[in-house]
Structures are given as structure tokens and as C-alpha cells.
N, C-alpha and C. Protein backbone atom coordinates (compact mmCIF):
# COMPACT_ATOMS: atom_id res chain seq x y z
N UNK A 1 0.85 -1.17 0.00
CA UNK A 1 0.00 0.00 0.00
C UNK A 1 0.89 1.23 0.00
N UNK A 2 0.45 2.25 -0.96
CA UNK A 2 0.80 3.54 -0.84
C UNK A 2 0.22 4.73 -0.53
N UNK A 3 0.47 5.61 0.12
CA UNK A 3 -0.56 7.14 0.41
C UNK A 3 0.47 7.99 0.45
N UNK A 4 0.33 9.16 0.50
CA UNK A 4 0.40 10.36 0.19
C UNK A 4 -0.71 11.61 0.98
N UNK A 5 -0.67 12.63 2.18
CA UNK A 5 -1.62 13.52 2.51
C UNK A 5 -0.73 14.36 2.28
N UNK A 6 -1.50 15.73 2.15
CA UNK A 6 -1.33 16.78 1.89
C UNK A 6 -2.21 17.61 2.57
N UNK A 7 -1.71 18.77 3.65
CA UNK A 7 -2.37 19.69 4.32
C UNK A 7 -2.32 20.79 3.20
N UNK A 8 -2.76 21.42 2.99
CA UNK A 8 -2.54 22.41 2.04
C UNK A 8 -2.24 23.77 2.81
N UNK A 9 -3.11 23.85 4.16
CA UNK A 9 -3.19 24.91 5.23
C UNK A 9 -2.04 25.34 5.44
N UNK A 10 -1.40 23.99 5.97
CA UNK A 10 0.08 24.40 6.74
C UNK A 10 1.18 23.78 5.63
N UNK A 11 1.04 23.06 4.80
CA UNK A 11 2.13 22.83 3.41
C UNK A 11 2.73 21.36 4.13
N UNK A 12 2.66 20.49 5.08
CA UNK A 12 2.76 19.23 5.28
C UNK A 12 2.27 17.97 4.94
N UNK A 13 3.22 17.08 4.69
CA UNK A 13 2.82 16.46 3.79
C UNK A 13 3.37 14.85 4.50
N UNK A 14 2.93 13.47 5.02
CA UNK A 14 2.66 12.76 5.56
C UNK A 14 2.33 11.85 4.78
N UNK A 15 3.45 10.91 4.72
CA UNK A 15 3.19 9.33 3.48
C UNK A 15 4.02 8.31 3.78
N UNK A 16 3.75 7.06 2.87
CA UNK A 16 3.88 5.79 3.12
C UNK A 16 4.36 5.57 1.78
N UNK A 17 5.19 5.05 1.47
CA UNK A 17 5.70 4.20 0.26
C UNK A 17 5.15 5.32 -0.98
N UNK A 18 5.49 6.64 -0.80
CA UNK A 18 5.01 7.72 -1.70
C UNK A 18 5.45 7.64 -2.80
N UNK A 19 6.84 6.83 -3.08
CA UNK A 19 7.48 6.54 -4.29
C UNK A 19 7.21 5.12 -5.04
N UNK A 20 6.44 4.52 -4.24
CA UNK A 20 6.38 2.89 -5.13
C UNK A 20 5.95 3.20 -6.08
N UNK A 21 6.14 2.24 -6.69
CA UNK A 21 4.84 2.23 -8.23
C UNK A 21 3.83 1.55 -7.91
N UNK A 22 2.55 1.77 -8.27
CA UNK A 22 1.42 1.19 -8.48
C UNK A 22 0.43 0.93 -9.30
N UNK A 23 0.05 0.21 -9.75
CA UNK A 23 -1.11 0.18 -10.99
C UNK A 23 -2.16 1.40 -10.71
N UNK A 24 -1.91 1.94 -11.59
CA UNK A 24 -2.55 3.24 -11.64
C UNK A 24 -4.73 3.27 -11.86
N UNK A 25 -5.02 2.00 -12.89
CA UNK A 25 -6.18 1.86 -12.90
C UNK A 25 -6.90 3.56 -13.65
N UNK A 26 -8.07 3.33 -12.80
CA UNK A 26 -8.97 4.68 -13.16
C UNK A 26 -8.12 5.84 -12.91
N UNK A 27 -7.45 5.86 -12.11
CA UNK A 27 -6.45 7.38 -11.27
C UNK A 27 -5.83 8.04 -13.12
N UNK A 28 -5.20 6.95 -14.28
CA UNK A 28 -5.55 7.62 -14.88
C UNK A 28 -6.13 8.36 -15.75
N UNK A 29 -7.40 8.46 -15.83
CA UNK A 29 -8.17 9.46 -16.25
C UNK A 29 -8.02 10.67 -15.49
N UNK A 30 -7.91 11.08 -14.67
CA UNK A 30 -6.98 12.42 -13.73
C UNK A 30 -6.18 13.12 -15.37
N UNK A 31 -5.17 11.98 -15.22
CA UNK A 31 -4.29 12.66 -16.55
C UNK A 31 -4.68 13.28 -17.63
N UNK A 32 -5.59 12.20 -18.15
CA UNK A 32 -6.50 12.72 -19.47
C UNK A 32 -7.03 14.29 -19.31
N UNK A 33 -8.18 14.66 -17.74
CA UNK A 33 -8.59 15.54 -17.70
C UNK A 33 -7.91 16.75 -17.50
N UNK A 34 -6.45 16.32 -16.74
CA UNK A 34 -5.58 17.29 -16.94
C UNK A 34 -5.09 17.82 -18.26
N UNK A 35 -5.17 16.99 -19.11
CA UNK A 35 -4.55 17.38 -20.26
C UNK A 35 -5.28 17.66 -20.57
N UNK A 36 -6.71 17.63 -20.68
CA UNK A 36 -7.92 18.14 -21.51
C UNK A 36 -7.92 19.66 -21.19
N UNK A 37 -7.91 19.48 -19.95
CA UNK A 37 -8.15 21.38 -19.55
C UNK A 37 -7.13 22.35 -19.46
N UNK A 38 -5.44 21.64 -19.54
CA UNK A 38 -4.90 22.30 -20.28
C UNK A 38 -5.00 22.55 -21.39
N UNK A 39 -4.46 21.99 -22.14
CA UNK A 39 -5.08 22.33 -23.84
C UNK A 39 -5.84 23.18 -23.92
N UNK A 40 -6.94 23.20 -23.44
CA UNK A 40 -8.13 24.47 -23.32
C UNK A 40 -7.21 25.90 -22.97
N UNK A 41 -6.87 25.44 -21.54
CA UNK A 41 -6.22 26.98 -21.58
C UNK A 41 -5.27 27.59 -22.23
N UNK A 42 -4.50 26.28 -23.03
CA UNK A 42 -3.45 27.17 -23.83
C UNK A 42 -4.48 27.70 -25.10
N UNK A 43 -5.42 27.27 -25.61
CA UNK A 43 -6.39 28.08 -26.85
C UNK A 43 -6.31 26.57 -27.76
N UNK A 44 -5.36 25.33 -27.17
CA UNK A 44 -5.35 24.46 -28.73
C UNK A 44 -6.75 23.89 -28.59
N UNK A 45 -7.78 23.82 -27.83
CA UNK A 45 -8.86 23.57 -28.14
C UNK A 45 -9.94 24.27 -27.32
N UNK A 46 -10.95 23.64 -27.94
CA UNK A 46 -12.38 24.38 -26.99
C UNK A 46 -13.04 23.41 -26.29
N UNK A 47 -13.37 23.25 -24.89
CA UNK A 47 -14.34 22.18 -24.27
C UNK A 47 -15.55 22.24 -24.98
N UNK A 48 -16.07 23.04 -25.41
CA UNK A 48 -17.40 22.69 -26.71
C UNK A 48 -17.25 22.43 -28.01
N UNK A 49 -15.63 22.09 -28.37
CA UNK A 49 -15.51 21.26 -29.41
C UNK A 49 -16.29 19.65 -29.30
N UNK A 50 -16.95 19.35 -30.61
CA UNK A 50 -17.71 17.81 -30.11
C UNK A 50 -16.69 16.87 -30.66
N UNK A 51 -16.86 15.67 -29.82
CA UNK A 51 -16.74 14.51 -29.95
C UNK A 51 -17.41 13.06 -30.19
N UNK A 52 -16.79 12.13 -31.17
CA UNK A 52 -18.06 11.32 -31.73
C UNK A 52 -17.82 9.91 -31.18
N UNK A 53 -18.62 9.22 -30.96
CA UNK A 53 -17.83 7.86 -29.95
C UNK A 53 -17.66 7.05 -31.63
N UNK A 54 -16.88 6.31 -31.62
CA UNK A 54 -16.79 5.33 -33.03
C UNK A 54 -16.66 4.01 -32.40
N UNK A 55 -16.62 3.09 -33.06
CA UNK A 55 -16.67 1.82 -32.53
C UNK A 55 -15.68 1.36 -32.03
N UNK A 56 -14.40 1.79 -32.06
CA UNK A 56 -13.26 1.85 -31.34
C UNK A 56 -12.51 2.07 -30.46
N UNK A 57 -13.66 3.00 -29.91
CA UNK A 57 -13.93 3.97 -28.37
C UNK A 57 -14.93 2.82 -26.97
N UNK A 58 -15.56 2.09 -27.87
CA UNK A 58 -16.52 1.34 -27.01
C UNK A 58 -15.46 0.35 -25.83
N UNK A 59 -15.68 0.57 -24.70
CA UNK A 59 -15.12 -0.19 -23.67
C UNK A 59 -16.27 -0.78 -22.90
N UNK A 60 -16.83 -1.80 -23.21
CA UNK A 60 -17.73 -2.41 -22.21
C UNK A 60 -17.40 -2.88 -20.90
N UNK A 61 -16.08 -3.31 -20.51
CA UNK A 61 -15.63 -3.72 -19.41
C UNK A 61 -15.50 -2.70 -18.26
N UNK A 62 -15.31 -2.77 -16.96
CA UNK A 62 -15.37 -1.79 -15.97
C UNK A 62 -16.89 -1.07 -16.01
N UNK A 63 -16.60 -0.38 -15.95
CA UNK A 63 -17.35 0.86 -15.34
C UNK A 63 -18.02 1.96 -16.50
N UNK A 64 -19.02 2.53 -16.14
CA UNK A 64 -19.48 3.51 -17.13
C UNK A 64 -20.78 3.34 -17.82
N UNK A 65 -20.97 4.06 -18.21
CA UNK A 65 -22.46 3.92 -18.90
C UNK A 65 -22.21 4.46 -20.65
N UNK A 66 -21.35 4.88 -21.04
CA UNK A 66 -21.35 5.25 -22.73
C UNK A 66 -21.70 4.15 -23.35
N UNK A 67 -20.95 2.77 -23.08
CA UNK A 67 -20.77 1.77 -23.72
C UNK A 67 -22.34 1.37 -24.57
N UNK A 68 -23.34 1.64 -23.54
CA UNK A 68 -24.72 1.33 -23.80
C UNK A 68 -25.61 2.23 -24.90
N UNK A 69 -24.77 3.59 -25.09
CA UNK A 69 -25.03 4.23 -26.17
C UNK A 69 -25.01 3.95 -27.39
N UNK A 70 -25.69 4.54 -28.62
CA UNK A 70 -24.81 4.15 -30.05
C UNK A 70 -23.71 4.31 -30.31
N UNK A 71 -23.20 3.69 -31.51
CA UNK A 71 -22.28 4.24 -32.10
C UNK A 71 -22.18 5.41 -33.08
N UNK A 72 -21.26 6.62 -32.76
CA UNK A 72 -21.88 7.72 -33.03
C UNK A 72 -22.86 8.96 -32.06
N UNK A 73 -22.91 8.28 -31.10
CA UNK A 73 -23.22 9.51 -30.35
C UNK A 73 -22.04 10.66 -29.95
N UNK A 74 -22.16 11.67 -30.26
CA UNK A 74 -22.16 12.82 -30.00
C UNK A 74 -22.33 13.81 -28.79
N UNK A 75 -21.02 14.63 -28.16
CA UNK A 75 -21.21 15.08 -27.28
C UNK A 75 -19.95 16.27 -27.02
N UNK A 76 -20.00 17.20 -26.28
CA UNK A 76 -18.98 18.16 -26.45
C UNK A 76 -17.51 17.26 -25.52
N UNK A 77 -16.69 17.83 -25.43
CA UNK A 77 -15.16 17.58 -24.82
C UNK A 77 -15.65 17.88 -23.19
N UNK A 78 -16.41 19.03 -22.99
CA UNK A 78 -16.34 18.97 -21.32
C UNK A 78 -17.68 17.76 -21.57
N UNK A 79 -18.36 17.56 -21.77
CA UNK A 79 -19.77 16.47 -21.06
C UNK A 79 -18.83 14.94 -21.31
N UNK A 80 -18.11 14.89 -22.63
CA UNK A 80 -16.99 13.67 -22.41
C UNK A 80 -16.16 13.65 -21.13
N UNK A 81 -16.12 14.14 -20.41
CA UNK A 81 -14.68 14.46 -19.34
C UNK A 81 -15.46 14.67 -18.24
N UNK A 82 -16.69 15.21 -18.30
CA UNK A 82 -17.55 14.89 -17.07
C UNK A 82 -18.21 13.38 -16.73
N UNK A 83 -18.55 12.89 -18.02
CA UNK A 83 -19.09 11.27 -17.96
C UNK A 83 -17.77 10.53 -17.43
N UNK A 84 -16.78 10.88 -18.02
CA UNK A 84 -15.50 9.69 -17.82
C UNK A 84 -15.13 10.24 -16.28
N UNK A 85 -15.13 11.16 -15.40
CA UNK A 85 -14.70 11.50 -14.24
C UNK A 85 -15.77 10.50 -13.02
N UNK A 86 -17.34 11.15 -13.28
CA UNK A 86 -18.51 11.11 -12.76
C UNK A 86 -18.77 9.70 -13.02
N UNK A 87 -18.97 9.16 -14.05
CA UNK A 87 -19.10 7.70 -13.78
C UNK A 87 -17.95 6.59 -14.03
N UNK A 88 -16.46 7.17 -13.86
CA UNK A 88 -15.65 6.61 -14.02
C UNK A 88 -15.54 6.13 -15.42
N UNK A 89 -16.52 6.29 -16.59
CA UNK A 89 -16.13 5.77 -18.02
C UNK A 89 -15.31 5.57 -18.42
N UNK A 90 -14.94 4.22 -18.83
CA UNK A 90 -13.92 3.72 -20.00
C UNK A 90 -14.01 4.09 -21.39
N UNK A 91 -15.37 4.25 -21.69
CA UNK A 91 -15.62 4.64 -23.45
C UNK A 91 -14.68 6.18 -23.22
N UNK A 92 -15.79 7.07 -22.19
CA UNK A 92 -15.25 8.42 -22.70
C UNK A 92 -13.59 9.03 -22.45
N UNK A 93 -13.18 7.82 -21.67
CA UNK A 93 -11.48 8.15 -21.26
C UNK A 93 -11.12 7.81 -23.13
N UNK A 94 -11.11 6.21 -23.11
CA UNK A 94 -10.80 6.04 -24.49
C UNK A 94 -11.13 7.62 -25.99
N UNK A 95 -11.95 7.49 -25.34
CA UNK A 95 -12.83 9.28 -26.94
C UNK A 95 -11.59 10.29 -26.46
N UNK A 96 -11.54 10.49 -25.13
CA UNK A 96 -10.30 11.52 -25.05
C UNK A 96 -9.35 10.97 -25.65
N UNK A 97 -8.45 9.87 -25.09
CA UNK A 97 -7.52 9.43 -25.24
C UNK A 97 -6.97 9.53 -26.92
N UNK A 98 -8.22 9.18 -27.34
CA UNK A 98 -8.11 9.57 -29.12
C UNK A 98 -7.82 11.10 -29.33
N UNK A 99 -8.72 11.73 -28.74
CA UNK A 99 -8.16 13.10 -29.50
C UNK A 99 -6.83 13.75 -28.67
N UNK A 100 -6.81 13.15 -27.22
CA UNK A 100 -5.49 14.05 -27.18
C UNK A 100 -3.80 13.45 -27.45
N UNK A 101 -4.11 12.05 -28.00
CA UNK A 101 -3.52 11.44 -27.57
C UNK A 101 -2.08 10.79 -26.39
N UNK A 102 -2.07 9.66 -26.69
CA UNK A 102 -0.81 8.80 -25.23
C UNK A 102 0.12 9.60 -25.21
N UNK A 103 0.98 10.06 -26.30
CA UNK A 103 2.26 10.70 -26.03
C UNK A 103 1.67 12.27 -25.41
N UNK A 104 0.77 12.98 -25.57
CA UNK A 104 0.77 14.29 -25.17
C UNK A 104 0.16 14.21 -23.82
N UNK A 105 -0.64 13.45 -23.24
CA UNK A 105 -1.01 13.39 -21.90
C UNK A 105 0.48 12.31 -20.98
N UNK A 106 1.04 11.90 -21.39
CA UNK A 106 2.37 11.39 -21.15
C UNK A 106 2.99 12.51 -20.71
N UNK A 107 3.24 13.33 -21.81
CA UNK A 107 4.13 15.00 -22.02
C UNK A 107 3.91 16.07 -20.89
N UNK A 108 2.42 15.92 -20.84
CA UNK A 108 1.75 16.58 -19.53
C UNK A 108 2.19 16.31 -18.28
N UNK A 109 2.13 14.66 -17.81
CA UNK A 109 2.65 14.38 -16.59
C UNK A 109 4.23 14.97 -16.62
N UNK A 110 4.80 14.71 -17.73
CA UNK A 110 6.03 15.20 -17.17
C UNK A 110 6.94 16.91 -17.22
N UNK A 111 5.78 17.40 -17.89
CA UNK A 111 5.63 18.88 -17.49
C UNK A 111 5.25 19.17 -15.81
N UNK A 112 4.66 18.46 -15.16
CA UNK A 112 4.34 19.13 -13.81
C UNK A 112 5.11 18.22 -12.75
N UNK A 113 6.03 17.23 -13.51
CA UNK A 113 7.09 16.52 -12.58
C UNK A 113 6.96 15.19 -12.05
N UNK A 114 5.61 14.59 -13.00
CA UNK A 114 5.23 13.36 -12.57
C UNK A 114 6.19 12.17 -13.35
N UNK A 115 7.49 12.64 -12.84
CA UNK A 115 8.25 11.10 -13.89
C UNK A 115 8.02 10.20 -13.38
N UNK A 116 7.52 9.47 -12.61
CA UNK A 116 7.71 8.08 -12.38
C UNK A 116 6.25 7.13 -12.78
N UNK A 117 5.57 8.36 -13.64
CA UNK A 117 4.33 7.72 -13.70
C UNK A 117 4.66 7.51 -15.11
N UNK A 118 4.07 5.85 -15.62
CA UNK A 118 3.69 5.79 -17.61
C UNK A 118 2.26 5.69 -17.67
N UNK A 119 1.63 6.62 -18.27
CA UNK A 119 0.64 6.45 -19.00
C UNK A 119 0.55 5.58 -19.18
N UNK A 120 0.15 4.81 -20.95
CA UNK A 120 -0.33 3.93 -21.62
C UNK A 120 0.03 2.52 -21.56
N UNK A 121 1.79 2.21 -21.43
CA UNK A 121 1.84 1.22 -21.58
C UNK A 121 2.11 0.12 -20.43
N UNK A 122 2.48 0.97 -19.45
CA UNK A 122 2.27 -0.08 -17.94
C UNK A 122 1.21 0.54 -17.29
N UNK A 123 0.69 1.66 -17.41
CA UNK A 123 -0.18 2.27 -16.37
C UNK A 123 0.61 2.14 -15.01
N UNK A 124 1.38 2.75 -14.57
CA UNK A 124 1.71 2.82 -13.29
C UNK A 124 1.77 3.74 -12.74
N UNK A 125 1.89 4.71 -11.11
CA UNK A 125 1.99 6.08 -10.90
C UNK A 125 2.76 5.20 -9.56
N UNK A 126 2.78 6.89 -8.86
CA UNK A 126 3.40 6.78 -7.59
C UNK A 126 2.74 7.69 -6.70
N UNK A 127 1.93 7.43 -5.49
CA UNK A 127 1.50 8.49 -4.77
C UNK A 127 1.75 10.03 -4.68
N UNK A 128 3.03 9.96 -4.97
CA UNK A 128 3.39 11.05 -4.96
C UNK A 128 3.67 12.27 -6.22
N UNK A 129 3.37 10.92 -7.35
CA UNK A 129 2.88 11.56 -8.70
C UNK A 129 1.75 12.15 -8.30
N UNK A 130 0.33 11.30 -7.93
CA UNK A 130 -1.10 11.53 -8.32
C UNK A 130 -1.29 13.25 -7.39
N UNK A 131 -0.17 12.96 -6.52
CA UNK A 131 -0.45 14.57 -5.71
C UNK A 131 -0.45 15.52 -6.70
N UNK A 132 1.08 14.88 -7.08
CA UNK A 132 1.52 16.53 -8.67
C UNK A 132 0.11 16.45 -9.38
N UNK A 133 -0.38 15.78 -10.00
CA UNK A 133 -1.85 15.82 -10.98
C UNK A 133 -2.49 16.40 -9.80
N UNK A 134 -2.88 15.63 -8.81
CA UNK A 134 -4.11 16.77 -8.25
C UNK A 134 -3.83 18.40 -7.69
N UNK A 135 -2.66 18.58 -7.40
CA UNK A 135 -1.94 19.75 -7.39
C UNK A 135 -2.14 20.89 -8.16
N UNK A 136 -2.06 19.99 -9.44
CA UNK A 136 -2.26 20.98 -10.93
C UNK A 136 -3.96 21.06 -11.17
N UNK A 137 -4.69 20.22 -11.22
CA UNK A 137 -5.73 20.74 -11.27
C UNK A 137 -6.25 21.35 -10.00
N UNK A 138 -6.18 21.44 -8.77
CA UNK A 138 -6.59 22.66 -8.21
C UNK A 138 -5.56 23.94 -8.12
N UNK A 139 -4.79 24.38 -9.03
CA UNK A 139 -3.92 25.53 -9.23
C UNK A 139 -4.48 25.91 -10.29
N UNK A 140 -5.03 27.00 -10.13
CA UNK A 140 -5.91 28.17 -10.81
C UNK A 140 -4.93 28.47 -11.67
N UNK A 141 -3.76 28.97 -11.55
CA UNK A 141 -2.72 29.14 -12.19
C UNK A 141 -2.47 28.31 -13.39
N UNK A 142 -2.14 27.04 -13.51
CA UNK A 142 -2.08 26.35 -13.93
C UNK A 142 -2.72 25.89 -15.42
N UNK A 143 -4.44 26.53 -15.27
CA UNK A 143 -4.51 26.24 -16.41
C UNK A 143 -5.74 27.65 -16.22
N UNK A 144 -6.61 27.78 -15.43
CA UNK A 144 -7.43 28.91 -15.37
C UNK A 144 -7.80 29.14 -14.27
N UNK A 145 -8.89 30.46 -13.61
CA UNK A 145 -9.42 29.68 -12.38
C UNK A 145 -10.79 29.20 -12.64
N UNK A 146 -11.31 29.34 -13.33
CA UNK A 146 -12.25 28.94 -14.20
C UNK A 146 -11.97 27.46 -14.22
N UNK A 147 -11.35 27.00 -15.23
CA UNK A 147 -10.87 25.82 -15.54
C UNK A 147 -10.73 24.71 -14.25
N UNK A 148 -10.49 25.05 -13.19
CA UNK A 148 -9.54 24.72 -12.51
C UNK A 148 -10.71 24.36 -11.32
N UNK A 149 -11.75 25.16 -11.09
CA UNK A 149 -13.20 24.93 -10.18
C UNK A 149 -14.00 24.04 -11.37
N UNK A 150 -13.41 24.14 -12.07
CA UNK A 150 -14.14 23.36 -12.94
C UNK A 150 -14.15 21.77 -13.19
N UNK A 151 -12.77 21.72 -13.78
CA UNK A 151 -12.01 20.08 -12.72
C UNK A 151 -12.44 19.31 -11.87
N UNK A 152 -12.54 20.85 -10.83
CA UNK A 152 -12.52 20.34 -8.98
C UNK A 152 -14.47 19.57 -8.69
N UNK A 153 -14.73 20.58 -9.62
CA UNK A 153 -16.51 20.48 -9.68
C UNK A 153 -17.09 18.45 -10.34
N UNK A 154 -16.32 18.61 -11.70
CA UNK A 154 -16.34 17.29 -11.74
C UNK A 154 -15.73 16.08 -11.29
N UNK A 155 -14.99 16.35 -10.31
CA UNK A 155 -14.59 15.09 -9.30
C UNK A 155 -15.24 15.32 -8.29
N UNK A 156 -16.36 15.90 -8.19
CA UNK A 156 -16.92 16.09 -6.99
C UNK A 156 -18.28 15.21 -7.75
N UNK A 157 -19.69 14.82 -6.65
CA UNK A 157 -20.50 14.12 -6.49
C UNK A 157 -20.37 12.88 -7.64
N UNK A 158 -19.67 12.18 -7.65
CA UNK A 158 -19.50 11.33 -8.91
C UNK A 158 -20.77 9.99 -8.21
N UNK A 159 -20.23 8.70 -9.08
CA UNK A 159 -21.06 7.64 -8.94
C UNK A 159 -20.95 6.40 -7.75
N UNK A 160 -19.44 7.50 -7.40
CA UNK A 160 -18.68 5.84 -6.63
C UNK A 160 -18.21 7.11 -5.13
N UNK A 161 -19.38 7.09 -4.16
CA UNK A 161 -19.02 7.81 -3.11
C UNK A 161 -19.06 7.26 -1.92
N UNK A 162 -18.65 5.87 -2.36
CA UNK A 162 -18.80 5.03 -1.23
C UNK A 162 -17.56 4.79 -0.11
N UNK A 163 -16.36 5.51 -0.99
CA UNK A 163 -14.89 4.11 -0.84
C UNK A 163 -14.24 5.14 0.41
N UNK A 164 -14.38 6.31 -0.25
CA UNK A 164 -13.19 7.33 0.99
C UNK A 164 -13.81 8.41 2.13
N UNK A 165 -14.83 8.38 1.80
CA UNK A 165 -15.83 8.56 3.14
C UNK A 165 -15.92 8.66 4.17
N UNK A 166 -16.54 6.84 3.97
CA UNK A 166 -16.29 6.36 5.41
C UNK A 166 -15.73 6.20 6.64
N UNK A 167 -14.29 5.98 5.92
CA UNK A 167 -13.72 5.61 6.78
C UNK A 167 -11.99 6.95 7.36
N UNK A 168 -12.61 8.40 7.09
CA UNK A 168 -11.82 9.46 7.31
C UNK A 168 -13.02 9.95 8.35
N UNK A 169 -11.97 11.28 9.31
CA UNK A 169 -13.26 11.40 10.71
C UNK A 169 -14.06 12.46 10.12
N UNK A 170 -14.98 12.62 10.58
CA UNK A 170 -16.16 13.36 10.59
C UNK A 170 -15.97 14.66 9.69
N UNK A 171 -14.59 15.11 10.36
CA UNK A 171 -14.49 16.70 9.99
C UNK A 171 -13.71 16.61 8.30
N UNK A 172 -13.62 15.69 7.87
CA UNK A 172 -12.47 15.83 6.65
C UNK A 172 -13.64 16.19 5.49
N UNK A 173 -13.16 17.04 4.50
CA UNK A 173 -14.05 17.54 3.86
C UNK A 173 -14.12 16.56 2.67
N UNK A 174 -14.76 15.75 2.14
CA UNK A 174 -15.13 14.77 0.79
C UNK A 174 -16.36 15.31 0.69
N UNK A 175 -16.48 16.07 -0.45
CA UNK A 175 -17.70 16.47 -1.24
C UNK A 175 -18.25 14.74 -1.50
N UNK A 176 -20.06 14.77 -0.91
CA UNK A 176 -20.50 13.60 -1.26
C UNK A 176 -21.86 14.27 -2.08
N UNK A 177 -22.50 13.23 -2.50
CA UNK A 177 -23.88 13.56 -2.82
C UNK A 177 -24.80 14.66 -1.86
């Protein structure tokens, strides 16, 4: 097991095996959305640019609800990146993954210092990567402040608010339903 806390208040920071590697799983889609909403802020795209699911995009396994859609549905870049956050989607990570592609969300992690994490082909991170990603998307700076409550907004009330909850005390703040 690995963790990683972060006080943000007082800048302390309290971990366990912060450097292992670990199968990264869903954690990365984080990446994707980071890279999505950069891009935005540099101007190379628009979150109301649309996106089309093709049959190549379909991930039935895991998690998500696109899969059950047609082929060919249609939807902008932020409602893609809100489905793939909010219900953990595999289709709509994959629809990103197409347009921004592996090497440039790769490029991303290692713009904000996440070397020990690979994208695509092992999926692995390190606690102390996933901080740098969540770091960057709540730094207004970073990509907007706009952008950036915006992020924060769709990792908030998602589908799966069961897991980290529970078992933190009373006072810790986890946006739930």
C-alpha cells in the first residue's frame, strides 16, 4: 500500500511508500482531464468542441455507462470528461484518449514533474505523482481559475461515493452527494 496527505493549510505532507509504483487503474483518467483542460487553456482547443464515440472507443468492461449508447453519439469535450470522471467511463477516457492522444497526456505528466508515472503502456503512478496531478488541477494558475473549479466540480458528487468517506473522521471535507 501507498498514500500520500497533503495539508494544504500548513504545506505538510505525511506518506507511506510515496514513491512505489502502483497500478494506476482509473487514477488515470486524472491525466487525461488534466490534459484536456490544459489544452483548453493554452487556446489548442475548446471544451465545446464535439466529440463522436466510433466503434473503437466502445469499452464495455469496468465501469461507465457510454458503452450502452450508439455508435456515433455525440457530445462536447467537457460532457466527455464529465461522464469519464462522474461515472468513471472507459468509453469516454478512451474518446479523449483519441483526440489528445498517449504521447501528449504522457508529455503533460512530465511537465508538472510526474516522472515516475507511464501512462499507456504499464499504467503505473506513484502516490506522490497523483499529488503533482491533483496539485495541478486545483492551481488556478495552472490552467485557469475557471478551468480549474471546474475540474474540482467534476470530481466532486461522482457515482462511486462510497470508498473514501467512510472511513476518514467526521471533519475531513469529501464532497458527497
Amino acid at each position: 500500500m501507498g498514500v500520500v496527505v497533503f495539508d494544504p493549510y500548513i504545506g505538510e505532507t505525511a506518506s507511506l511508500n510515496a514513491d512505489r509504483r502502483f497500478v494506476a487503474a482509473s487514477l488515470s483518467k486524472l491525466y487525461a482531464l488534466l490534459t484536456l483542460y490544459k489544452a483548453a487553456a493554452m487556446g489548442e482547443l475548446s471544451l465545446d468542441n464535439e466529440i463522436t464515440m466510433c466503434p473503437s472507443d466502445v469499452w464495455a468492461a469496468g465501469t461507465g455507462v457510454l458503452y450502452r449508447y450508439p455508435v456515433g453519439t455525440t457530445m462536447t469535450l467537457r460532457e466527455c470528461a464529465r461522464v469519464m470522471i462522474k461515472e468513471n467511463d472507459n468509453t469516454a477516457w478512451v474518446m479523449l484518449d483519441r483526440i489528445l492522444g498517449e504521447e501528449e497526456i504522457e508529455a503533460e505528466l512530465h511537465r508538472i514533474g510526474a516522472r515516475s508515472t507511464s501512462y499507456w503502456k504499464h499504467n503505473t503512478t506513484t502516490p506522490n505523482d497523483v499529488l503533482l496531478v491533483l496539485e495541478a488541477i486545483a492551481d488556478p494558475s495552472y490552467t485557469s481559475p475557471d478551468l480549474s473549479a471546474e475540474m474540482l466540480d467534476i470530481m466532486t458528487d461522482t457515482s462511486f461515493e462510497d470508498r473514501l468517506p467512510q472511513p476518514l473522521p467526521e471533519r475531513a471535507r469529501v464532497p458527497t452527494r
